[in-house]
N, C-alpha and C. Protein backbone atom coordinates (compact mmCIF):
# COMPACT_ATOMS: atom_id res chain seq x y z
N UNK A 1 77.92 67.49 117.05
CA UNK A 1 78.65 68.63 116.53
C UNK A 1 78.39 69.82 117.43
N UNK A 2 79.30 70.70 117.92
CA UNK A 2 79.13 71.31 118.56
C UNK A 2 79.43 72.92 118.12
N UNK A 3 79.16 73.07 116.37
CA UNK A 3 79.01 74.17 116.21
C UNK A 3 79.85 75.13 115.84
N UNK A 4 80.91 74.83 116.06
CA UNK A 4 82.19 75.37 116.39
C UNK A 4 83.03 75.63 114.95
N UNK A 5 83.26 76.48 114.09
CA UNK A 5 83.81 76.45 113.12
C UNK A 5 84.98 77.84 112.66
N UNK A 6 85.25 78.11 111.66
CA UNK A 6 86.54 78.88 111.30
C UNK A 6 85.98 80.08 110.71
N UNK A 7 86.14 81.23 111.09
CA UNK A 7 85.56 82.40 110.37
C UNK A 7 86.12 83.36 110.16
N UNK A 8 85.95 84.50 109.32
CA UNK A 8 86.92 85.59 108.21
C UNK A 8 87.27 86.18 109.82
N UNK A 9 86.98 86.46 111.09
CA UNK A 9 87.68 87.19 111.67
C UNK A 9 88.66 86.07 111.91
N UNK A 10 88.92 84.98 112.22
CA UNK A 10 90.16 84.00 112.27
C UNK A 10 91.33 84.22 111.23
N UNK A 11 90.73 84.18 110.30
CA UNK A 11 91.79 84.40 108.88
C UNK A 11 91.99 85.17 108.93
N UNK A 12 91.60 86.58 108.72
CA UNK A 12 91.85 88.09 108.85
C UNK A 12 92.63 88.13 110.17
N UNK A 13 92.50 87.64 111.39
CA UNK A 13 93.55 87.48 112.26
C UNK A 13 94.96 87.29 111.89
N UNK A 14 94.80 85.78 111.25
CA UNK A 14 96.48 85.09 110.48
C UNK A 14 97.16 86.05 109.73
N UNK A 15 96.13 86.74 108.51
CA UNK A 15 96.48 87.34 107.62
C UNK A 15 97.18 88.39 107.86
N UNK A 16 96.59 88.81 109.16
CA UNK A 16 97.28 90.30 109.24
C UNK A 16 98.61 90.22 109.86
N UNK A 17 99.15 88.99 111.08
CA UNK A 17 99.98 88.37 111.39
C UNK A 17 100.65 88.39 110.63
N UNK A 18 100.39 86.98 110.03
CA UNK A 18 101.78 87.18 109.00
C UNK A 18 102.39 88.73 107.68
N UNK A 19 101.44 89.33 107.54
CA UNK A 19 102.01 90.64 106.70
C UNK A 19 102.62 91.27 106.93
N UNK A 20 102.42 91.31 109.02
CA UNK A 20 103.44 92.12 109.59
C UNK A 20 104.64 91.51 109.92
N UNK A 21 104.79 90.69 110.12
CA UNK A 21 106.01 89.46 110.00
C UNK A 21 106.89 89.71 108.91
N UNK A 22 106.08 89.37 107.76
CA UNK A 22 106.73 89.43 106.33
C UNK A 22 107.27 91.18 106.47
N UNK A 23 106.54 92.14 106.58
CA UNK A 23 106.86 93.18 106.30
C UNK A 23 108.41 93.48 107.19
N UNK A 24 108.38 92.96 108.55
CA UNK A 24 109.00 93.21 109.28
C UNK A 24 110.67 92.83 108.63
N UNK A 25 110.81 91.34 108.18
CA UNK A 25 111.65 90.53 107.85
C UNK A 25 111.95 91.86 106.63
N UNK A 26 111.06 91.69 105.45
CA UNK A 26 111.55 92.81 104.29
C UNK A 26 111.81 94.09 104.52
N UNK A 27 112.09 94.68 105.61
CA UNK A 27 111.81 96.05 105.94
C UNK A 27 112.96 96.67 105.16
N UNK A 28 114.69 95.51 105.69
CA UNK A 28 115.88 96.31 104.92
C UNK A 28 116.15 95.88 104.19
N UNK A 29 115.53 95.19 103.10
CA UNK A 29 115.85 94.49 101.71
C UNK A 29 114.72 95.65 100.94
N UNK A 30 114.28 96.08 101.44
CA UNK A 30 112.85 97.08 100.26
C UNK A 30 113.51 98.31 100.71
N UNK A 31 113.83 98.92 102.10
CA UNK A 31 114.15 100.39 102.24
C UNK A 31 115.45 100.51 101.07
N UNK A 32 116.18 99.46 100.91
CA UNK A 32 117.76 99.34 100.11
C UNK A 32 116.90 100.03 98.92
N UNK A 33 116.15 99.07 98.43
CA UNK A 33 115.82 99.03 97.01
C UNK A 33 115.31 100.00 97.12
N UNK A 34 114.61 101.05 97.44
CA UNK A 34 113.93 102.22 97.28
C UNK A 34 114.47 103.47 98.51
N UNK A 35 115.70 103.65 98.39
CA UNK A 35 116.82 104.44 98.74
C UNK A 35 115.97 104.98 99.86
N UNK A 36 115.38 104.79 101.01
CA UNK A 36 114.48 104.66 102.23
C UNK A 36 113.36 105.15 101.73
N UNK A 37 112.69 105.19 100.57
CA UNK A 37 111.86 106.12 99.94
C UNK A 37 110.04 105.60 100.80
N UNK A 38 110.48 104.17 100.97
CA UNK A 38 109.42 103.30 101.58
C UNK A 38 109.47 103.10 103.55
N UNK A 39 110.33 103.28 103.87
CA UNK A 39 110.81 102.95 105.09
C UNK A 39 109.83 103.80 106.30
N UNK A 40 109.37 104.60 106.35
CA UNK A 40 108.29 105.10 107.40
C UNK A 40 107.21 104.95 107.42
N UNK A 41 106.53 104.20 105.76
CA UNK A 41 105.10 104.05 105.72
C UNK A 41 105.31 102.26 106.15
N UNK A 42 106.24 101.42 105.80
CA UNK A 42 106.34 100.26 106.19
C UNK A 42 105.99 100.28 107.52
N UNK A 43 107.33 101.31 108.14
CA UNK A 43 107.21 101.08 109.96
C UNK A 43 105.75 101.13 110.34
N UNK A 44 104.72 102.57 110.13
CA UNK A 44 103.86 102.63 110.50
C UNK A 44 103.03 101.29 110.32
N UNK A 45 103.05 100.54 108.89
CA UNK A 45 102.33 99.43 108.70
C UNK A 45 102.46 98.40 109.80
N UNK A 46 103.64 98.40 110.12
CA UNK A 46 103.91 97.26 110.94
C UNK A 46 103.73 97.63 112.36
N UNK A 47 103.47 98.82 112.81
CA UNK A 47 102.97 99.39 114.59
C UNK A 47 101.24 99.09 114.27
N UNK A 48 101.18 99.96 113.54
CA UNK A 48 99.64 100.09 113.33
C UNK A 48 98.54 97.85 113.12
N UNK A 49 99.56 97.29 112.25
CA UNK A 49 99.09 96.06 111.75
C UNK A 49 99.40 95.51 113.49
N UNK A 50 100.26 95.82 114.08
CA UNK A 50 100.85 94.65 115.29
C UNK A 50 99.13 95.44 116.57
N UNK A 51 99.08 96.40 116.38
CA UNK A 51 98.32 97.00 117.26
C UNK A 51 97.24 96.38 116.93
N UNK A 52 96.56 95.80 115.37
CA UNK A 52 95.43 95.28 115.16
C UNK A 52 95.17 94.38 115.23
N UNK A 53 96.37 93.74 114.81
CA UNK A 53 96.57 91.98 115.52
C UNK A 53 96.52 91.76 117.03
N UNK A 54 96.34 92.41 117.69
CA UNK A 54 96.47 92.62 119.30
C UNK A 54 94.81 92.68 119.43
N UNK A 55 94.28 93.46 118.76
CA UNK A 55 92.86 93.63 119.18
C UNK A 55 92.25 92.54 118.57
N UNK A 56 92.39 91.97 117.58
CA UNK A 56 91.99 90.60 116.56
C UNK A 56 91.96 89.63 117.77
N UNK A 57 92.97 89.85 118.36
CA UNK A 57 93.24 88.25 119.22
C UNK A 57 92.02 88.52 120.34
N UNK A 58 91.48 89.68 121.10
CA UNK A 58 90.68 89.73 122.21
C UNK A 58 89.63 89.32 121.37
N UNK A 59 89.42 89.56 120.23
CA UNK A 59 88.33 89.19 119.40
C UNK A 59 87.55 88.07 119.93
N UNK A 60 88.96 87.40 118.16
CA UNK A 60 88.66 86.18 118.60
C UNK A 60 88.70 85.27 118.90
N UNK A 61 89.30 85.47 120.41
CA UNK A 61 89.61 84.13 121.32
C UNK A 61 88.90 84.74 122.70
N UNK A 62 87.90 85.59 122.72
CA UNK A 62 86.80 85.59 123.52
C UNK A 62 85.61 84.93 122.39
N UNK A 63 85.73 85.04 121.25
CA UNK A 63 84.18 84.40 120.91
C UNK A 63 84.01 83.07 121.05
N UNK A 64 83.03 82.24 121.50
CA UNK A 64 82.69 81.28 121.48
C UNK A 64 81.88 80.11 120.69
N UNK A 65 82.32 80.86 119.28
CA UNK A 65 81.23 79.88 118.50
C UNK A 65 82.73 79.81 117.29
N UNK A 66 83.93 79.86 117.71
CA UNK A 66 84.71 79.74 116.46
C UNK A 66 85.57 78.60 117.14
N UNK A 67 86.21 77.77 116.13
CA UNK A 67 87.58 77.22 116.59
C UNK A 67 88.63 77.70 117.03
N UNK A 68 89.49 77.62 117.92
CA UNK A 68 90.73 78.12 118.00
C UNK A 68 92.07 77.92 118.14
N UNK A 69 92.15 77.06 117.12
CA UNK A 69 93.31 76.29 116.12
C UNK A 69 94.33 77.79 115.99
N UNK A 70 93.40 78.49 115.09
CA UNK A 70 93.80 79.57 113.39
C UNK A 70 94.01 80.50 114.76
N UNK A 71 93.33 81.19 115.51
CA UNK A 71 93.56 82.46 116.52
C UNK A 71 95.07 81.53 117.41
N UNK A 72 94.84 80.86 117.55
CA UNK A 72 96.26 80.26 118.78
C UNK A 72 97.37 80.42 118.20
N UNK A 73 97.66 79.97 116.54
CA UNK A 73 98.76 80.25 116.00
C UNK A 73 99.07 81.68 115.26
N UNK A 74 97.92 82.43 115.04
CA UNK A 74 98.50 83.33 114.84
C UNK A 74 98.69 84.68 116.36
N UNK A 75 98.05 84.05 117.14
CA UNK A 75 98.55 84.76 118.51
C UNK A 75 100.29 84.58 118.80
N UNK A 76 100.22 83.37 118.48
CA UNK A 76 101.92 83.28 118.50
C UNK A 76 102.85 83.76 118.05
N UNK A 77 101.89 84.21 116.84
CA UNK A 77 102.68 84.86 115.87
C UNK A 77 103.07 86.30 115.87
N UNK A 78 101.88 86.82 116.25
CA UNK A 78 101.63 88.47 117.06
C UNK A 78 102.22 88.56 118.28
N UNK A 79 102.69 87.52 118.96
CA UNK A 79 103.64 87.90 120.36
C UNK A 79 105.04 87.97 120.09
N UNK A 80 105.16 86.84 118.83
CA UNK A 80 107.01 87.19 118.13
C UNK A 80 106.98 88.42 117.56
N UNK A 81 105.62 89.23 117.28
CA UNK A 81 105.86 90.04 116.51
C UNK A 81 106.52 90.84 117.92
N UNK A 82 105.63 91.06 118.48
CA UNK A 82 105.91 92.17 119.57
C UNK A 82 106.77 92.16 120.15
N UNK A 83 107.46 90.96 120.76
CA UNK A 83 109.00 90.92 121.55
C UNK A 83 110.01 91.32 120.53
N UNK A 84 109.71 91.01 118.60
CA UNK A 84 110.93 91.97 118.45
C UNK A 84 110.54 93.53 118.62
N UNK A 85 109.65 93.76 118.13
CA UNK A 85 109.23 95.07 118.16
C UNK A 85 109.58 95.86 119.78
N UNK A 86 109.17 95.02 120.66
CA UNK A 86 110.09 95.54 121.99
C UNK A 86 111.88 95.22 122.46
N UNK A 87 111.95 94.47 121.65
CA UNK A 87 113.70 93.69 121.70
C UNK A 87 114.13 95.17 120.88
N UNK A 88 113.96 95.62 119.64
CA UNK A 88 114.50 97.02 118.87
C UNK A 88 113.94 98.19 119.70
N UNK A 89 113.06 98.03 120.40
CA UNK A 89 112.55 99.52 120.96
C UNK A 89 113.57 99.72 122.35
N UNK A 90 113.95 98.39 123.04
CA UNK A 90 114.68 98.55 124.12
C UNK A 90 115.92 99.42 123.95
N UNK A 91 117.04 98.06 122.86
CA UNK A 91 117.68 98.57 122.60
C UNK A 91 118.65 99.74 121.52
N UNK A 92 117.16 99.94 121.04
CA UNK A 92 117.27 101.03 120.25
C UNK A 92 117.26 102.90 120.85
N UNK A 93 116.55 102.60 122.50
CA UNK A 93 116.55 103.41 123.29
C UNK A 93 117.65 103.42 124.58
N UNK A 94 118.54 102.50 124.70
CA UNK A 94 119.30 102.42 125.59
C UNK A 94 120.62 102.54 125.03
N UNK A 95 120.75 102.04 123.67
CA UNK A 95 122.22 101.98 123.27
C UNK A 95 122.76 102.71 122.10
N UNK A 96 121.85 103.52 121.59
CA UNK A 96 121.60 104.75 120.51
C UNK A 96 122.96 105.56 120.73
């Protein structure tokens, strides 16, 4: 055995991944429902969560005593986050 196992910074990695995902997907089904009343504290959630998921991943996929199953997929998940997040920033700045 070589030691190697799954730990709350792994999960707390996923976790935060996917919230910003989810949040991202619900952003214009919740701003509807709450006449944009929600819509700037979401955004921030989702810059601020994608920025932490970014630092999660140097975490932990430099440590060497965890598996990295749980960090690989949710790295994947934090890079879809970011290409949309740069796919709307592009053309949200070029074609405005």
């Amino acid at each position: 055995m070589n030691g190697k196992s799954v730990t709350k910074k792994s999960l707390l990695f996923l976790f935060i991944s996917l919230l910003v995902t989810l949040a991202m997907f619900l952003l214009d089904p919740l701003a509807t429902a709450t006449n944009e009343a929600l819509t700037v504290p979401i955004v921030v959630f989702i810059v601020a969560g994608t920025i932490i998921s970014l630092l999660l991943a140097i975490v932990t996929l430099r440590s060497g005593k965890e598996k990295k199953l749980i960090p690989l997929v949710a790295l994947v998940i934090t890079i879809f986050n970011v290409s949309v997040i740069s796919f709307f920033l592009y053309f949200g700045a070029n074609f405005a």
